[in-house]
Protein backbone atom coordinates (compact mmCIF):
# COMPACT_ATOMS: atom_id res chain seq x y z
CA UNK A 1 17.99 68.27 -24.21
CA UNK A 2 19.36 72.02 -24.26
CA UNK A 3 20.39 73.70 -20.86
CA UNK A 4 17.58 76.22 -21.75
CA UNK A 5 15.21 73.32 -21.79
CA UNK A 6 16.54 71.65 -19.21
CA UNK A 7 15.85 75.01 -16.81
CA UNK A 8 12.00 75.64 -17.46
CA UNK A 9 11.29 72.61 -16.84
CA UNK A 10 13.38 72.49 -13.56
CA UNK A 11 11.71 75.50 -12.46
CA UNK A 12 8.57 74.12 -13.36
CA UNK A 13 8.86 71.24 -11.22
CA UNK A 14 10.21 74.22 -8.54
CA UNK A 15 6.78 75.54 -8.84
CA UNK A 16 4.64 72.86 -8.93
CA UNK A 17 5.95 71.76 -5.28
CA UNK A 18 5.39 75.57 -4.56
CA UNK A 19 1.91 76.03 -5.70
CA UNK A 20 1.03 72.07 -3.66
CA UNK A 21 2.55 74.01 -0.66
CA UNK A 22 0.86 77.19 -0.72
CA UNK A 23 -2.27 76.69 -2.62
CA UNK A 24 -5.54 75.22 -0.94
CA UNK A 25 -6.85 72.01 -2.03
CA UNK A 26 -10.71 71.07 -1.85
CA UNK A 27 -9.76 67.69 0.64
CA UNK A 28 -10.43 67.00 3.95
CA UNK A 29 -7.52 68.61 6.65
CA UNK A 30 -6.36 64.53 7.87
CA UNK A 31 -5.79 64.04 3.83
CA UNK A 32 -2.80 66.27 4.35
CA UNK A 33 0.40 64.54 5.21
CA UNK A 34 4.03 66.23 5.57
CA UNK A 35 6.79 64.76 6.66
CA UNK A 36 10.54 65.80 7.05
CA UNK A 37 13.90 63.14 7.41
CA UNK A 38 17.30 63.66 8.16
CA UNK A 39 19.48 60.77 6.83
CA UNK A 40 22.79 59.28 7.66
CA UNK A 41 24.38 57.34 4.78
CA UNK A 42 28.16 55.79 4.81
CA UNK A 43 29.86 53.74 2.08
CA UNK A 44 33.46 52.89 1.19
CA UNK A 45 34.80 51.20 -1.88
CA UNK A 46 37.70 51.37 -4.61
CA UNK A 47 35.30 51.68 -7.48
CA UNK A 48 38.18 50.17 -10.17
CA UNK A 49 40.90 52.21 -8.54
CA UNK A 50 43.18 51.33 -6.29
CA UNK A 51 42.29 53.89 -3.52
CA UNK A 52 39.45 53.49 -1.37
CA UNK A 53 36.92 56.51 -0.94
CA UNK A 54 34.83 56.83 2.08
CA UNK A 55 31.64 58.71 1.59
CA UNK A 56 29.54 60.28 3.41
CA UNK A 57 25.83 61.46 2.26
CA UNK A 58 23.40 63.33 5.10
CA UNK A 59 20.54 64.06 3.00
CA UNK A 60 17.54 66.46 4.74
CA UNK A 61 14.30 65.94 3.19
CA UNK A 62 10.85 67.47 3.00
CA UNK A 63 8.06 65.89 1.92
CA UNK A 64 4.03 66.87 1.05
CA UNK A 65 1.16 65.20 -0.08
CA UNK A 66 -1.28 67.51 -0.86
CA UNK A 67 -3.91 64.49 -1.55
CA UNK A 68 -3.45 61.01 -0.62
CA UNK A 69 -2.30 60.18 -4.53
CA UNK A 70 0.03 63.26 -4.58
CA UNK A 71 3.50 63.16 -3.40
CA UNK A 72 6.36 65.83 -3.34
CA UNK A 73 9.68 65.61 -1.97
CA UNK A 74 12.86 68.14 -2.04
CA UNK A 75 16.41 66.24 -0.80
CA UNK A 76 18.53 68.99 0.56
CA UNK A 77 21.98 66.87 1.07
CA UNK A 78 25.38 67.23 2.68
CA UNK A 79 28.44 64.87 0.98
CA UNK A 80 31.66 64.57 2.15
CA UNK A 81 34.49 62.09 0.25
CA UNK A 82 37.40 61.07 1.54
CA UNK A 83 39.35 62.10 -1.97
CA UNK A 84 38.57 63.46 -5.24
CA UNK A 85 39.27 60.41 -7.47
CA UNK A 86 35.54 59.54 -7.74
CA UNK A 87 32.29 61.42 -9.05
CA UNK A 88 29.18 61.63 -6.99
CA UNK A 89 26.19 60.61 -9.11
CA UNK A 90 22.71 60.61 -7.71
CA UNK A 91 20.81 57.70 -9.53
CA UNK A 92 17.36 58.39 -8.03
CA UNK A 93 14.00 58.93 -9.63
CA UNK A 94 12.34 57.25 -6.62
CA UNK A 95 13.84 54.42 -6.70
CA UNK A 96 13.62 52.42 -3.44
CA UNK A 97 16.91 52.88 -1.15
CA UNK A 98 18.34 54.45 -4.24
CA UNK A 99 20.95 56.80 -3.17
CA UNK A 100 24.46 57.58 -4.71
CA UNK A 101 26.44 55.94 -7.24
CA UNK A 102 30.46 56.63 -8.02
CA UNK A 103 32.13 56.66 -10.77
CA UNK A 104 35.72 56.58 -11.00
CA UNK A 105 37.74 59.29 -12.54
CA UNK A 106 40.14 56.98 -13.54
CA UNK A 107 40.65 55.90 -16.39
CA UNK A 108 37.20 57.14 -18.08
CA UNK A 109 37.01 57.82 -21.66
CA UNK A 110 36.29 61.49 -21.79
CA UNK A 111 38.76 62.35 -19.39
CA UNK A 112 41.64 65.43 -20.04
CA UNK A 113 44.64 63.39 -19.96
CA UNK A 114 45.51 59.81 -21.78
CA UNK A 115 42.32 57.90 -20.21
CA UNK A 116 44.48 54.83 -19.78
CA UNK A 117 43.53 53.72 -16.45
CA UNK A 118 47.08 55.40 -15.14
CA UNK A 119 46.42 57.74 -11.84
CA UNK A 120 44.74 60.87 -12.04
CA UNK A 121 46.77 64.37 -11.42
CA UNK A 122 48.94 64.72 -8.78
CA UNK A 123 47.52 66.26 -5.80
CA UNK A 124 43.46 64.74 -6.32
CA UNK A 125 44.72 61.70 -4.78
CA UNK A 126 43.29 61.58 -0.92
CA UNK A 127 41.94 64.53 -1.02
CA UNK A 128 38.88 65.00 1.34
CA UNK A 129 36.36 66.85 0.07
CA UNK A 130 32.52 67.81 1.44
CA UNK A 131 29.93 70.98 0.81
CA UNK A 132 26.68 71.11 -0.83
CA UNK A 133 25.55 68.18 -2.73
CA UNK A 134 23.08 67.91 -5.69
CA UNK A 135 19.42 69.07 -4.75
CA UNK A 136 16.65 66.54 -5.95
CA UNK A 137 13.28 67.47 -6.60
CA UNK A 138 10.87 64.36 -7.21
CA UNK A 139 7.14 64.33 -7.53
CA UNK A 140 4.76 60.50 -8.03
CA UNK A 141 1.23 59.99 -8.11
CA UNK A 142 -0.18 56.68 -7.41
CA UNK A 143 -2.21 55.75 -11.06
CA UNK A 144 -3.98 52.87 -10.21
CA UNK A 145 -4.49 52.57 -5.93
CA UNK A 146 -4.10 48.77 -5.08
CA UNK A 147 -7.49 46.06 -5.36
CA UNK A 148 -7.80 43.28 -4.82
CA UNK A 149 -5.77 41.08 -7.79
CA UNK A 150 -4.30 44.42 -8.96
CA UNK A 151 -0.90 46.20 -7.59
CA UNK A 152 -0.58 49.47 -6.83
CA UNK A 153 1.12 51.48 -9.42
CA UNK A 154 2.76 54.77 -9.08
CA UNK A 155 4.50 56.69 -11.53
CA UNK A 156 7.41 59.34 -10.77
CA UNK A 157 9.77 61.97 -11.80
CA UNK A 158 12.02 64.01 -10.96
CA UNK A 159 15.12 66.71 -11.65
CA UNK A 160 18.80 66.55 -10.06
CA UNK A 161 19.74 70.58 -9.89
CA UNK A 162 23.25 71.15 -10.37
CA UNK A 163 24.11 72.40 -6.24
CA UNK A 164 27.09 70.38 -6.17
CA UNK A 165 30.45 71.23 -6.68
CA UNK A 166 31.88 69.59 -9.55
CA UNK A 167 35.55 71.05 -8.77
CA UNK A 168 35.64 69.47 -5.59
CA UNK A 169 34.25 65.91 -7.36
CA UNK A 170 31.10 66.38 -5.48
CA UNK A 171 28.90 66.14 -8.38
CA UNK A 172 28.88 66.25 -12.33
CA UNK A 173 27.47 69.52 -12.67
CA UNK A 174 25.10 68.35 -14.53
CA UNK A 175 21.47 68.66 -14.54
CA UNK A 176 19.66 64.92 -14.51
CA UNK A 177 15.95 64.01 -15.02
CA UNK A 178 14.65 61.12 -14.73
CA UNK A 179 11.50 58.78 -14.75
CA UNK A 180 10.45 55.79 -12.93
CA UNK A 181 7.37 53.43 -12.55
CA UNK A 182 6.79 51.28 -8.95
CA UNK A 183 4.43 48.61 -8.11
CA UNK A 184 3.38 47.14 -4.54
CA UNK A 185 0.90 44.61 -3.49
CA UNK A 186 0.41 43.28 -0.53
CA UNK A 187 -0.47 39.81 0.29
CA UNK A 188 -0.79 38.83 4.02
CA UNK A 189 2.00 40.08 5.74
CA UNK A 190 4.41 40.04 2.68
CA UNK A 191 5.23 43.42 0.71
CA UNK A 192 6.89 42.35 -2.91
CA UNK A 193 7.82 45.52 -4.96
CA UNK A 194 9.52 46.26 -8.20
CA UNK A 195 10.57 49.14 -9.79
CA UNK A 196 12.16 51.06 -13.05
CA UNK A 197 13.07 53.95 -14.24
CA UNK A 198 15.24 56.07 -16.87
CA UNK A 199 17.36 58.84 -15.91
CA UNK A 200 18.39 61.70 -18.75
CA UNK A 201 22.08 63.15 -17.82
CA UNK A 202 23.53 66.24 -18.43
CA UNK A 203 26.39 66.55 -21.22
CA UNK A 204 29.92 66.74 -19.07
CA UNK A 205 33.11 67.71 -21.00
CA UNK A 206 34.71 66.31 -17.90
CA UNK A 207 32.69 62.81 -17.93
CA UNK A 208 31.75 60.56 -20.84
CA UNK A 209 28.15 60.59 -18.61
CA UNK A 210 25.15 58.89 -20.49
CA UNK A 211 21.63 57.75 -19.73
CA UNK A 212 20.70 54.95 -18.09
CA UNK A 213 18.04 52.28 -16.66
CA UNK A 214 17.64 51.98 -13.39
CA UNK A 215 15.56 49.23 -11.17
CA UNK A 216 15.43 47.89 -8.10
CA UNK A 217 13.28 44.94 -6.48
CA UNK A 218 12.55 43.18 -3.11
CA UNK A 219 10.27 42.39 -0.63
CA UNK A 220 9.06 43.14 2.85
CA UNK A 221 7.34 41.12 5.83
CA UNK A 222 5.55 42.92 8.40
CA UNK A 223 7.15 41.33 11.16
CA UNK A 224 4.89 43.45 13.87
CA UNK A 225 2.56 46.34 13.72
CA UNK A 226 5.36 48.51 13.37
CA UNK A 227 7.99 47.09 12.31
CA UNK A 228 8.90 45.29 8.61
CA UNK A 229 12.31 43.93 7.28
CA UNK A 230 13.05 44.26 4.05
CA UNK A 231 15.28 42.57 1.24
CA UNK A 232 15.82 44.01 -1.82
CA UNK A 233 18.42 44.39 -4.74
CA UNK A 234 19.23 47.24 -6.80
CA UNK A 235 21.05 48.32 -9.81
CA UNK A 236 21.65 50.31 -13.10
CA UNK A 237 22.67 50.09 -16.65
CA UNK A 238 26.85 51.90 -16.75
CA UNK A 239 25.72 55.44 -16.37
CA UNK A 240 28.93 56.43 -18.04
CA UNK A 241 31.43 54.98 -20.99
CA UNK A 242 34.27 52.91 -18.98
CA UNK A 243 31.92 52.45 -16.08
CA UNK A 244 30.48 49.35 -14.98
CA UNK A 245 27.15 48.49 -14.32
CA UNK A 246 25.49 48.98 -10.99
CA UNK A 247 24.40 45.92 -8.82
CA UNK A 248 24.43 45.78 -4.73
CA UNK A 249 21.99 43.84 -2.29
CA UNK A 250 20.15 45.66 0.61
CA UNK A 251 18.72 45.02 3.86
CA UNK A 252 16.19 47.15 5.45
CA UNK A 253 14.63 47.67 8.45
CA UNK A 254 11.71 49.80 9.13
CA UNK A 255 10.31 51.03 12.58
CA UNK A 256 7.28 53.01 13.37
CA UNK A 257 8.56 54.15 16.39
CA UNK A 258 5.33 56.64 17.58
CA UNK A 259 2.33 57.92 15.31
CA UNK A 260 4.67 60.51 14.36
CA UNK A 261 8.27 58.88 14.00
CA UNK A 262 9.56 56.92 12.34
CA UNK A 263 13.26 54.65 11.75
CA UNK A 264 14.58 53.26 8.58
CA UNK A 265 18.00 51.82 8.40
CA UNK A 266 19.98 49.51 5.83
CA UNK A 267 23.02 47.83 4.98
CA UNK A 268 24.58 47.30 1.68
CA UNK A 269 27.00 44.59 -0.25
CA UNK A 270 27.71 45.56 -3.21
CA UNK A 271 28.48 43.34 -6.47
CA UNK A 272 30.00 45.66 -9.59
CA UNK A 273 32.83 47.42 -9.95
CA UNK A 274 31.36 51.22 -9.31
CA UNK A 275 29.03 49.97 -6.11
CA UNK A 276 30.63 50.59 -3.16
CA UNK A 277 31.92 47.77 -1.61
CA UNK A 278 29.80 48.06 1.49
CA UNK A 279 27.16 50.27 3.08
CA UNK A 280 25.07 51.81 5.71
CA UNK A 281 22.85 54.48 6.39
CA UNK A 282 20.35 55.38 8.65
CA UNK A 283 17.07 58.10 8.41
CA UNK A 284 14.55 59.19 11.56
CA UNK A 285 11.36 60.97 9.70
CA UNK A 286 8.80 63.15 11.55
CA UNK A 287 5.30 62.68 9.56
CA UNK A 288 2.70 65.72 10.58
């Protein structure tokens, strides 16, 4: 896909979540839902190195549904790294707890320099870095609502825009797009889920990046009213030549805390060489 490409239809999706915010829609005023979130995320490994990078990822999000099928969301997010020997990657496309995957700078075929797993240029090493990171824009509409025997099935998409900067190792610099398919059902009090998806990178003359599969799957028990745990384990296909694959196990917790707010929190083990070796994030949402 050409960069040309690659902008109309990123400003295409742009407008879409324009025209669901400003244009009326012939439903009933409760069928509207917004909701904003402000995330906390922390994770720390080595990622085939022999550094450790400690990242930080703070992502503010808005969120509309102009019907109760419709869904919209723009991820506004703040990164910070502890050095520049890794590559921020977001591997979304609404997958569940999805968030960002690293890939190591050393030793990656592609690199400038002899790509033979020796350290990367003097002066990267420990670095701290933070700004910007890459803006997501995601939209899913739910196909087929659940019934009975039948799950609930709700296809997505979205675009990774470029914010990021990739000369601080912040971000690829790369637009991504990406598609995914979800199903729920409920039974009782138990939640099982599973989802998949495909995500399109950008060419990098920096990174040997290439597209990948990505999937996650779990299940939730609504402990109380408000509250439901969640397990769930996620993971990709290597999203770049020299990576590894992606694998890392999750635990949730979700908490209505009013009407209005809402807590979800996590923490993360991961399995692979490029998942962090542990994480932990928290978000408090606002729904109106």
């Amino acid at each position: 896909m050409n960069l040309k490409k690659t902008i109309r239809i990123s400003l295409g999706c742009v407008l879409g979540l324009i025209t669901a915010l400003v244009v009326p829609h012939h439903v009933l005023a409760e069928d509207y839902a917004y909701s904003v979130s402000q995330g906390f995320e922390f994770s720390s490994g080595k990622y085939g190195t022999n550094i450790r990078t400690d990242t930080i990822y703070a992502p503010l999000t808005f969120m509309v549904s102009p019907t109760n099928r419709l869904g919209l969301s723009l991820e506004i997010p703040f990164v910070y790294q502890s050095n520049s020997n890794v590559v921020s990657s977001i591997a979304r496309g609404g997958m569940q707890g999805g968030k960002t995957t690293m890939l190591s700078t050393v030793g990656m075929s592609g690199m400038s320099g002899s790509g033979d797993g020796m350290s990367p240029v003097s002066g990267s090493t420990n670095q701290s870095e933070s700004g910007l990171g890459d803006i997501t824009l995601k939209i899913g509409y739910i196909l087929f609502p659940e019934k009975d025997s039948i799950p609930q099935i709700r296809p997505t998409a979205f675009v990774k825009f470029p914010t990021a900067d990739k000369n601080k190792s912040l971000g690829t610099g790369e637009f991504d797009e990406g598609f995914a398919v979800e199903m729920s059902k409920w039974f009782g009090n138990w939640n099982p889920f599973a989802e998949t998806g495909y995500v399109v990178q950008g060419k990098s003359a920096q990174l040997s990046l290439k597209n990948y599969m990505a999937y996650n799957a779990g299940v939730g028990y609504q402990v109380a009213e408000n509250f439901r745990p969640i397990l769930l384990i996620k993971g990709t296909t290597p999203p770049a030549d020299g990576a590894s694959s992606l694998l890392e196990v999750r635990m949730r917790l979700k908490y209505q805390a009013t009407n209005h707010t809402g807590i979800d929190g996590y923490v993360a083990k991961g399995i692979t060489t490029n998942s962090p070796d542990y994480g932990t994030g928290l978000s408090v949402y606002y729904d109106f």
